[in-house]
Protein backbone atom coordinates (compact mmCIF):
# COMPACT_ATOMS: atom_id res chain seq x y z
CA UNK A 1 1.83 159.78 59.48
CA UNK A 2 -0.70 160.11 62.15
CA UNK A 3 0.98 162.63 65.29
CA UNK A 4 1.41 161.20 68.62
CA UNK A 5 -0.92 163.32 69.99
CA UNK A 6 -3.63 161.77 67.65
CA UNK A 7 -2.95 158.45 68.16
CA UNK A 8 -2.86 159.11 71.64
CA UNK A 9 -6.41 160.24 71.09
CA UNK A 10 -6.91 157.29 69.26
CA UNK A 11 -5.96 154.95 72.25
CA UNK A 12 -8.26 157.02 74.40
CA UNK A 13 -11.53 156.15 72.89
CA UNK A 14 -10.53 152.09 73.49
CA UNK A 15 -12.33 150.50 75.90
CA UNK A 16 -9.69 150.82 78.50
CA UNK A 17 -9.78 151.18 82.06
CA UNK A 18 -7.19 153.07 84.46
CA UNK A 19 -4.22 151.63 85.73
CA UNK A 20 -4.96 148.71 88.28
CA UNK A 21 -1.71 148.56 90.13
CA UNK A 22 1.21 150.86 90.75
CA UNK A 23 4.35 150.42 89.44
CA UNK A 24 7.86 151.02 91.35
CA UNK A 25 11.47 151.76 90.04
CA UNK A 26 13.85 148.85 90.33
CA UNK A 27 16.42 150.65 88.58
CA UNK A 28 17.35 153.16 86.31
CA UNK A 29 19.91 155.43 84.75
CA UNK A 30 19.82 152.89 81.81
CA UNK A 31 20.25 153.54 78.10
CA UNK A 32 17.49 152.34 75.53
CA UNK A 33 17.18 148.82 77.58
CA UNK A 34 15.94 146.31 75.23
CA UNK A 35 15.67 142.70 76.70
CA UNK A 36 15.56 141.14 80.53
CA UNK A 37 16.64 137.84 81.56
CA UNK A 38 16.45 136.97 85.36
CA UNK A 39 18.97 134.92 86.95
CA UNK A 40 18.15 131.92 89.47
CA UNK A 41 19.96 133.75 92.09
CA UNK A 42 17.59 136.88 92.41
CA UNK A 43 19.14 139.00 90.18
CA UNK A 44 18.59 139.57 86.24
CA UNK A 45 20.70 140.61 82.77
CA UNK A 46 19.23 143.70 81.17
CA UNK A 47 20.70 144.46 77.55
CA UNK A 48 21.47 147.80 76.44
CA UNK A 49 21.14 148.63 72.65
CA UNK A 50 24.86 149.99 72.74
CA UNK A 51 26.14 146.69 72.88
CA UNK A 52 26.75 146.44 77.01
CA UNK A 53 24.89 143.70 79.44
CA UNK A 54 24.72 144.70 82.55
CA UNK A 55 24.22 142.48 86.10
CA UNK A 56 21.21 143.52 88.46
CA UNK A 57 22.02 141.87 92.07
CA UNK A 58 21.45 142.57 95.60
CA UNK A 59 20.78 146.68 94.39
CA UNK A 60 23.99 146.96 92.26
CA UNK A 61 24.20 147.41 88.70
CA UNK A 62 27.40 146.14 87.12
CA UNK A 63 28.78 145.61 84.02
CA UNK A 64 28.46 141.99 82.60
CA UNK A 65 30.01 142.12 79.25
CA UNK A 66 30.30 144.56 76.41
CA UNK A 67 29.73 143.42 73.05
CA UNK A 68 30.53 145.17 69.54
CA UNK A 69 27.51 145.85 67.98
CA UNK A 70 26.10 148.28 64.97
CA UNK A 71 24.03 150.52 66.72
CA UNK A 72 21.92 152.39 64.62
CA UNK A 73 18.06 153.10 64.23
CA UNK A 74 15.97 149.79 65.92
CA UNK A 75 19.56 147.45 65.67
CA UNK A 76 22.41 146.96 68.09
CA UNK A 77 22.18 144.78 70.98
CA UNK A 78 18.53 143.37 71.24
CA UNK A 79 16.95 140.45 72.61
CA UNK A 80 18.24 138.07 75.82
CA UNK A 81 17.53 134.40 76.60
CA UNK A 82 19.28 131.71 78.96
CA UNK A 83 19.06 128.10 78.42
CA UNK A 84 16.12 126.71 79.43
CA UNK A 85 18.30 124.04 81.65
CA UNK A 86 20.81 127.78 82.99
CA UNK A 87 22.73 126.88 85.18
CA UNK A 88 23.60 123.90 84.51
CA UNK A 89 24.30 124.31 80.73
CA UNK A 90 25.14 128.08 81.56
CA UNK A 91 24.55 129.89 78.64
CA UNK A 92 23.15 133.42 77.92
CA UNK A 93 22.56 133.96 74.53
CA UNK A 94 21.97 137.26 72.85
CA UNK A 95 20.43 139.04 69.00
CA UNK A 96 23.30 141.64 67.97
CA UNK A 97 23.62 143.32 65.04
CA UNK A 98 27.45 143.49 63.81
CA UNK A 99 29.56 145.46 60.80
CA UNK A 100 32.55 143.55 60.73
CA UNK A 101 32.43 141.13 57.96
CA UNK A 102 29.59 142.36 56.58
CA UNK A 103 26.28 144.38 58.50
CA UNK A 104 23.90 141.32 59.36
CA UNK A 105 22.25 139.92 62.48
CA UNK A 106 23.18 137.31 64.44
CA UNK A 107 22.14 135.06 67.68
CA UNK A 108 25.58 134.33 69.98
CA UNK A 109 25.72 132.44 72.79
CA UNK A 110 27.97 133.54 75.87
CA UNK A 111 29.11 131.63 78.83
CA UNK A 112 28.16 132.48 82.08
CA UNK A 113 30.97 132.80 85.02
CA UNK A 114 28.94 134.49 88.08
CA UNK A 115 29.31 138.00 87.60
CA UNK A 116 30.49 138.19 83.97
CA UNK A 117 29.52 136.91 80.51
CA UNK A 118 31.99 135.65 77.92
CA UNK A 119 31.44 135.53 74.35
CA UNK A 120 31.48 131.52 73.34
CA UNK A 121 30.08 131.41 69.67
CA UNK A 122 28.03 133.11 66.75
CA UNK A 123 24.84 129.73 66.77
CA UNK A 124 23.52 131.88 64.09
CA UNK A 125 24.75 134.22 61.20
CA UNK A 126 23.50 136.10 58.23
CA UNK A 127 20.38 137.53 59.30
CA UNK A 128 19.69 140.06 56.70
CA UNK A 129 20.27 144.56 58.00
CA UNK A 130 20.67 147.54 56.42
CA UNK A 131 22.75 150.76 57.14
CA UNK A 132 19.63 152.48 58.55
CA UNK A 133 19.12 149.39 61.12
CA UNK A 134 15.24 149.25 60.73
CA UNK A 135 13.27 146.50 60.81
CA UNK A 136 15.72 144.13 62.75
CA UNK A 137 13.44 141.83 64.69
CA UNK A 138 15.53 140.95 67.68
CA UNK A 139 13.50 138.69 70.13
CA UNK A 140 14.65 135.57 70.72
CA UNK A 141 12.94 133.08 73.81
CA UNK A 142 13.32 129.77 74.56
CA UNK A 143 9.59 128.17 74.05
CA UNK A 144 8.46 125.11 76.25
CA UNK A 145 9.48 122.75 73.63
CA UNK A 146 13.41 123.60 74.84
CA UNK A 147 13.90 125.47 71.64
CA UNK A 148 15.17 129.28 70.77
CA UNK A 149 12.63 131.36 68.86
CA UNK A 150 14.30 134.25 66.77
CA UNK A 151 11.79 136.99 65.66
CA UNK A 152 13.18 138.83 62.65
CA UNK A 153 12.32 141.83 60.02
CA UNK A 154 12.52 142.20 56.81
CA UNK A 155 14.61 145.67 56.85
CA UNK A 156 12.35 147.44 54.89
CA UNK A 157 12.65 144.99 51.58
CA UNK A 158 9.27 143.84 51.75
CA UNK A 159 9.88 140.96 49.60
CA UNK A 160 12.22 139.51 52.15
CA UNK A 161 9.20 138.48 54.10
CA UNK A 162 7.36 135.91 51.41
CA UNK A 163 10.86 134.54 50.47
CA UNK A 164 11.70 131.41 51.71
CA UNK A 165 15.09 131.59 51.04
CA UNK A 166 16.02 134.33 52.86
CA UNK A 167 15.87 134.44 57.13
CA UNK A 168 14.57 137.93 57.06
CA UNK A 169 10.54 138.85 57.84
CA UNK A 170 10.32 135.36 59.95
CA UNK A 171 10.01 133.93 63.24
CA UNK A 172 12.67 131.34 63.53
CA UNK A 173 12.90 128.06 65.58
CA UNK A 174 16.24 126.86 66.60
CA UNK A 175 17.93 124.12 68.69
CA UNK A 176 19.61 125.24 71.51
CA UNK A 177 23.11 124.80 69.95
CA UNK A 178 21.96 126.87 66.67
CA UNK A 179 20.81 123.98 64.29
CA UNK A 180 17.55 124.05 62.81
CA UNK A 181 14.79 122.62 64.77
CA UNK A 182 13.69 119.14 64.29
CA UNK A 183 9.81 119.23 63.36
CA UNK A 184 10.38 123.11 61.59
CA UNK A 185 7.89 122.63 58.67
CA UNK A 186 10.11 123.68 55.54
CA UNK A 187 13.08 121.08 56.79
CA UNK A 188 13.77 119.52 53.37
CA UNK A 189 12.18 121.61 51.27
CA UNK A 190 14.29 123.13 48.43
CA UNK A 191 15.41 126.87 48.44
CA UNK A 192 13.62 127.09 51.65
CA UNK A 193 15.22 127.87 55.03
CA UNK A 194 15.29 125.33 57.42
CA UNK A 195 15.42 127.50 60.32
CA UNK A 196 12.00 129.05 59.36
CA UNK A 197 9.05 128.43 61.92
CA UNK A 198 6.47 131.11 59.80
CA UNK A 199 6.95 133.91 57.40
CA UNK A 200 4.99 137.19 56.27
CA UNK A 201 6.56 139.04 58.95
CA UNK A 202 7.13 143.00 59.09
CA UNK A 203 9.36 143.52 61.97
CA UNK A 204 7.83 141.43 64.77
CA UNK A 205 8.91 142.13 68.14
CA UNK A 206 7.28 140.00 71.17
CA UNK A 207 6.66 136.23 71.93
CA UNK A 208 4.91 134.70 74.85
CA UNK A 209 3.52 131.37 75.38
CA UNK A 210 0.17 130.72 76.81
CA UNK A 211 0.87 129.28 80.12
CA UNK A 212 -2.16 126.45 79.68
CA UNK A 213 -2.62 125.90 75.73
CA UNK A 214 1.63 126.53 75.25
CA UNK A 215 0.48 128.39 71.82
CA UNK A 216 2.59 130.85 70.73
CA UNK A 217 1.73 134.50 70.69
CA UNK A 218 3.74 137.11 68.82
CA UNK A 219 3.41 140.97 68.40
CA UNK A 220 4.18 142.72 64.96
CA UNK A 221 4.89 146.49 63.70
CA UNK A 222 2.36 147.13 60.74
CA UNK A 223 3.54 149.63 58.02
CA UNK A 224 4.60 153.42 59.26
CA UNK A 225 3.99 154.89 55.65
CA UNK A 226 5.37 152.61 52.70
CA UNK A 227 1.60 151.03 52.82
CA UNK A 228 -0.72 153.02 55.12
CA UNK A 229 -0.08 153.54 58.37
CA UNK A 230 -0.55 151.60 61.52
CA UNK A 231 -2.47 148.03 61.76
CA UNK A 232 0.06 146.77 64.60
CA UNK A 233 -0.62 143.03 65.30
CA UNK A 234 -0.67 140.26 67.87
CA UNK A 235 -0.72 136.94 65.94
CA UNK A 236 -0.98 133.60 67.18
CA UNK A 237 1.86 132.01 65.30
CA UNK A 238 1.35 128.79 63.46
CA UNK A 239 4.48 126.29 62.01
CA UNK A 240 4.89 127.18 58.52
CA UNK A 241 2.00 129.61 58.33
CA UNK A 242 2.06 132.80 56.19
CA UNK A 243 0.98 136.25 57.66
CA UNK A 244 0.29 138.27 54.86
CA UNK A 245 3.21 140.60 54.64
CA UNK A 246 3.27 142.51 52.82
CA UNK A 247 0.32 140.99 50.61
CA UNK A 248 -1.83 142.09 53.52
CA UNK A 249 -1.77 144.69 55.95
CA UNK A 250 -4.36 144.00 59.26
CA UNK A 251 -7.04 141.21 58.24
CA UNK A 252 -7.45 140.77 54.92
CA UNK A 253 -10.00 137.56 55.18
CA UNK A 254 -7.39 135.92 52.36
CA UNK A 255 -7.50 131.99 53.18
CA UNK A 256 -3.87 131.92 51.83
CA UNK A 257 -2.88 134.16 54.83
CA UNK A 258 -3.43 133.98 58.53
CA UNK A 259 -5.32 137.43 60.12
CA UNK A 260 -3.92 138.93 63.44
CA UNK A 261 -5.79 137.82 66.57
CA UNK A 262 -5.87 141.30 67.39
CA UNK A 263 -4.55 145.24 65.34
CA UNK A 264 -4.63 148.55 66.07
CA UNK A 265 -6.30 150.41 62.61
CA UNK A 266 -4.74 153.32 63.26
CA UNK A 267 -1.12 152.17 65.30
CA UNK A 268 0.24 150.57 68.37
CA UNK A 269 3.87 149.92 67.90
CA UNK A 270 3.87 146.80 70.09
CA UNK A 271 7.23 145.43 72.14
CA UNK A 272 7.15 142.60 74.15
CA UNK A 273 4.06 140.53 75.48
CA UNK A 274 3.27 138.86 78.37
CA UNK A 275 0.47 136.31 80.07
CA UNK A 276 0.29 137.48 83.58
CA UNK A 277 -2.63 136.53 85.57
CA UNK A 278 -4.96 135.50 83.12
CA UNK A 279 -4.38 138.09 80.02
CA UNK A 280 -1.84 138.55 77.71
CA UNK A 281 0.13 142.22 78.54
CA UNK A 282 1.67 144.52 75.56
CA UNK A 283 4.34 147.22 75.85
CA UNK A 284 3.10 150.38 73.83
CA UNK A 285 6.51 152.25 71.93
CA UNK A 286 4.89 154.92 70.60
CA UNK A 287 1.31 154.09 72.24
CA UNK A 288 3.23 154.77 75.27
CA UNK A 289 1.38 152.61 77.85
CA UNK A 290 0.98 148.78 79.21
CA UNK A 291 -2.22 147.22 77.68
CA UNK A 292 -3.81 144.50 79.09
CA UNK A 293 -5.87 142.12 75.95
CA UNK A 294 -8.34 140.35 78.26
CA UNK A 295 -8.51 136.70 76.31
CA UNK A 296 -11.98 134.76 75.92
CA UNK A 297 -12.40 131.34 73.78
CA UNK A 298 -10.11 128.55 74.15
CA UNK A 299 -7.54 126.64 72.23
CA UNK A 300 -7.22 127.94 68.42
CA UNK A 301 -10.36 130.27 68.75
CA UNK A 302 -9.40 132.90 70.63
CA UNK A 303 -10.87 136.20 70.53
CA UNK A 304 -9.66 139.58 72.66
CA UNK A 305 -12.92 140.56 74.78
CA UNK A 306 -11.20 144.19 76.41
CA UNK A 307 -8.60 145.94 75.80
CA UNK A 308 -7.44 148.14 79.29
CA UNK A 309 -4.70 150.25 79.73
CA UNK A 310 -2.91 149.31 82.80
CA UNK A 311 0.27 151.78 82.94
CA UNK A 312 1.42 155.08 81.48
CA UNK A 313 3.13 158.20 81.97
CA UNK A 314 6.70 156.56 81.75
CA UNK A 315 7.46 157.29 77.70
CA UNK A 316 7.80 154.08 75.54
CA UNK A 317 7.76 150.68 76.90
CA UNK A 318 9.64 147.94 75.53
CA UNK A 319 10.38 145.33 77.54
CA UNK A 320 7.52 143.15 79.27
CA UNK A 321 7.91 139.84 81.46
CA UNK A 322 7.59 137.97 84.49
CA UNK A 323 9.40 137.62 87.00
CA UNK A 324 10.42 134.67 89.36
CA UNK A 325 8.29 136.25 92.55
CA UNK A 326 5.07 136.33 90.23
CA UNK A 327 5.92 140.07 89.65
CA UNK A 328 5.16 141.89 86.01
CA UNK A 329 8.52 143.63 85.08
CA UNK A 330 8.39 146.69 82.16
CA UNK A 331 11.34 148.25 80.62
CA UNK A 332 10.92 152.42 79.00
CA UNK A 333 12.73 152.61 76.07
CA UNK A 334 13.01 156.85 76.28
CA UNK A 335 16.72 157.23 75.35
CA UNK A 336 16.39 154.95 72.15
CA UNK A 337 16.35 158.26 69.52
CA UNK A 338 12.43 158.50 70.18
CA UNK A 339 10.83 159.63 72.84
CA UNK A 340 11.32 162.22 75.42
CA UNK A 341 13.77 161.55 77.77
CA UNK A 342 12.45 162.02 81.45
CA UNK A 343 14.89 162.50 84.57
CA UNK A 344 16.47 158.78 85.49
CA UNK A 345 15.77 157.10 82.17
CA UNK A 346 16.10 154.43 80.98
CA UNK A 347 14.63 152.34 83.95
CA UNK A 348 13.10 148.82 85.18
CA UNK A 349 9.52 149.17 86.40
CA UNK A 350 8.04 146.39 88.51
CA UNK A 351 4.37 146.32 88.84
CA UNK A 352 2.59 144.82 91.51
């Protein structure tokens, strides 16, 4: 496994340019911060691998609600989401990985009541983890279609991820209230999932929309030593398309799988992505920085022109997305077992 100082070095010889803006602390003190949601009001959700949800308003961090989670390795309390209609249908939903009953993941929905969230319903169970909580996916966004994306991994079983029968190593595509989607391309297929949107997933770990085309973009973990090392992804995600894992690892020019857009050869652990003003942003874990893919083509042919490194010297990033002023919001995820913890982590970043 390559050292972060050498794939530091690596990053370095990238075409990238120095940061472009400056970034500001909205808040901190938090602990390995995983997923933002903001609120019509002004304020936003932040999860908290632990299991908590805490309430960002007006300068005050609050608690929201607490949730039991198994909180080990990359699981616990993950990825955040309100309904694309909140508030009127005031729901929050949430990716949590739970013990009781059996260790699995699962998408619940809680109900919204102003300051407070309260645990409605499990909308989706039995979403494959292991004791060592690796590989647990955990993103979940409503698309502009209305409908919940769930981005899992396949817990380091490899074979989880060409195995239509099982929801683990897949982006998933859900209705609101948890069914499967109508339009998901393996609906009434046998021994296949219905909840499955693609497969040949590692552990993905971002989605974004383009905000013109409304294609889906996803970022993915490649292997960190039980096939090489490194070949992080962004894919643009196709219905019922197969990405390669773990068949393939980066582009493998195989017409029965679909190559990343874009991988790092020798490792980028990617978190979230973005599209803010004209290019599509990625949190760096491990890369430690914000990197801005500069986009050129159009509609199914796209192509990543530059790669520039907008922000670093804040530890891992996470967390990436925009928010309701027009503002690019970043997350460090330094107290997550992983990086060096710096005075005031974990903390919100807002760049402008």
């Amino acid at each position: 496994m390559l050292s972060r100082r050498r794939v530091l070095a690596l990053l370095a010889a990238l075409p990238l340019a120095r940061a472009q803006g400056r970034a500001e602390e909205v808040v901190g003190g938090l602990e390995a911060p995983w997923a933002l949601a903001f609120l019509p009001d002004g304020g936003f959700l932040v999860s908290e691998r632990p299991g908590r949800i805490r309430l960002f308003r007006g300068g005050r961090l609050t608690p929201y609600a607490e949730l039991p989670v198994y909180a080990r390795g990359e699981s616990g309390l993950l990825g955040l989401a309100l309904h694309p209609r909140f508030p009127e249908a005031p729901y929050v939903y949430a990716y949590r990985t739970v013990e009781e009953g059996g260790l699995r993941n699962q998408v619940v929905r809680l109900r919204h009541e102003g300051s407070r969230g309260v645990l409605e319903r499990v909308i989706l169970d039995g979403i494959p983890a292991r004791p060592h909580g690796l590989h647990s996916g955990g993103r979940i966004a409503f698309g502009p279609d209305g409908m919940l994306y769930v981005t899992t991994g396949e817990v380091y079983e490899r074979a989880l991820a060409q195995d239509l029968a099982s929801l683990g190593g897949k982006i998933l595509r859900l209705t609101p209230e948890g069914a499967p989607a109508p339009g998901n391309p393996f609906l009434g297929q046998r021994g296949a999932r219905p909840e499955i949107y693609s497969y040949g997933h590692r552990n993905p770990q971002g989605l974004a929309w383009h905000p013109e085309t409304g294609e889906l973009f996803a970022s993915e973990h490649g292997p960190s030593g039980e096939q090489g090392f490194g070949h992080d992804e962004v894919n643009l995600i196709l219905p019922g398309e197969n990405y390669g894992w773990p068949q393939v690892v980066g582009r493998g020019g195989d017409p029965r799988f679909q190559d990343p857009l874009y991988f790092w050869p020798e490792g980028f652990p990617p978190g979230n992505l973005a599209f803010w003003r004209g290019a599509l942003y990625v949190a760096g874990l491990r890369g430690e920085a914000l990197l801005r893919l500069v986009l050129e083509g159009g509609k199914g042919r796209w192509r990543v022109a530059r790669v520039e490194r907008v922000l670093e010297g804040f530890g891992r990033l996470r967390e990436v997305r925009v928010g309701p002023e027009g503002a690019l919001y970043v997350t460090t995820s330094n107290r997550d077992g992983r990086g060096r913890v710096r005075p005031g982590d974990d903390r919100v970043l807002r760049l402008l």
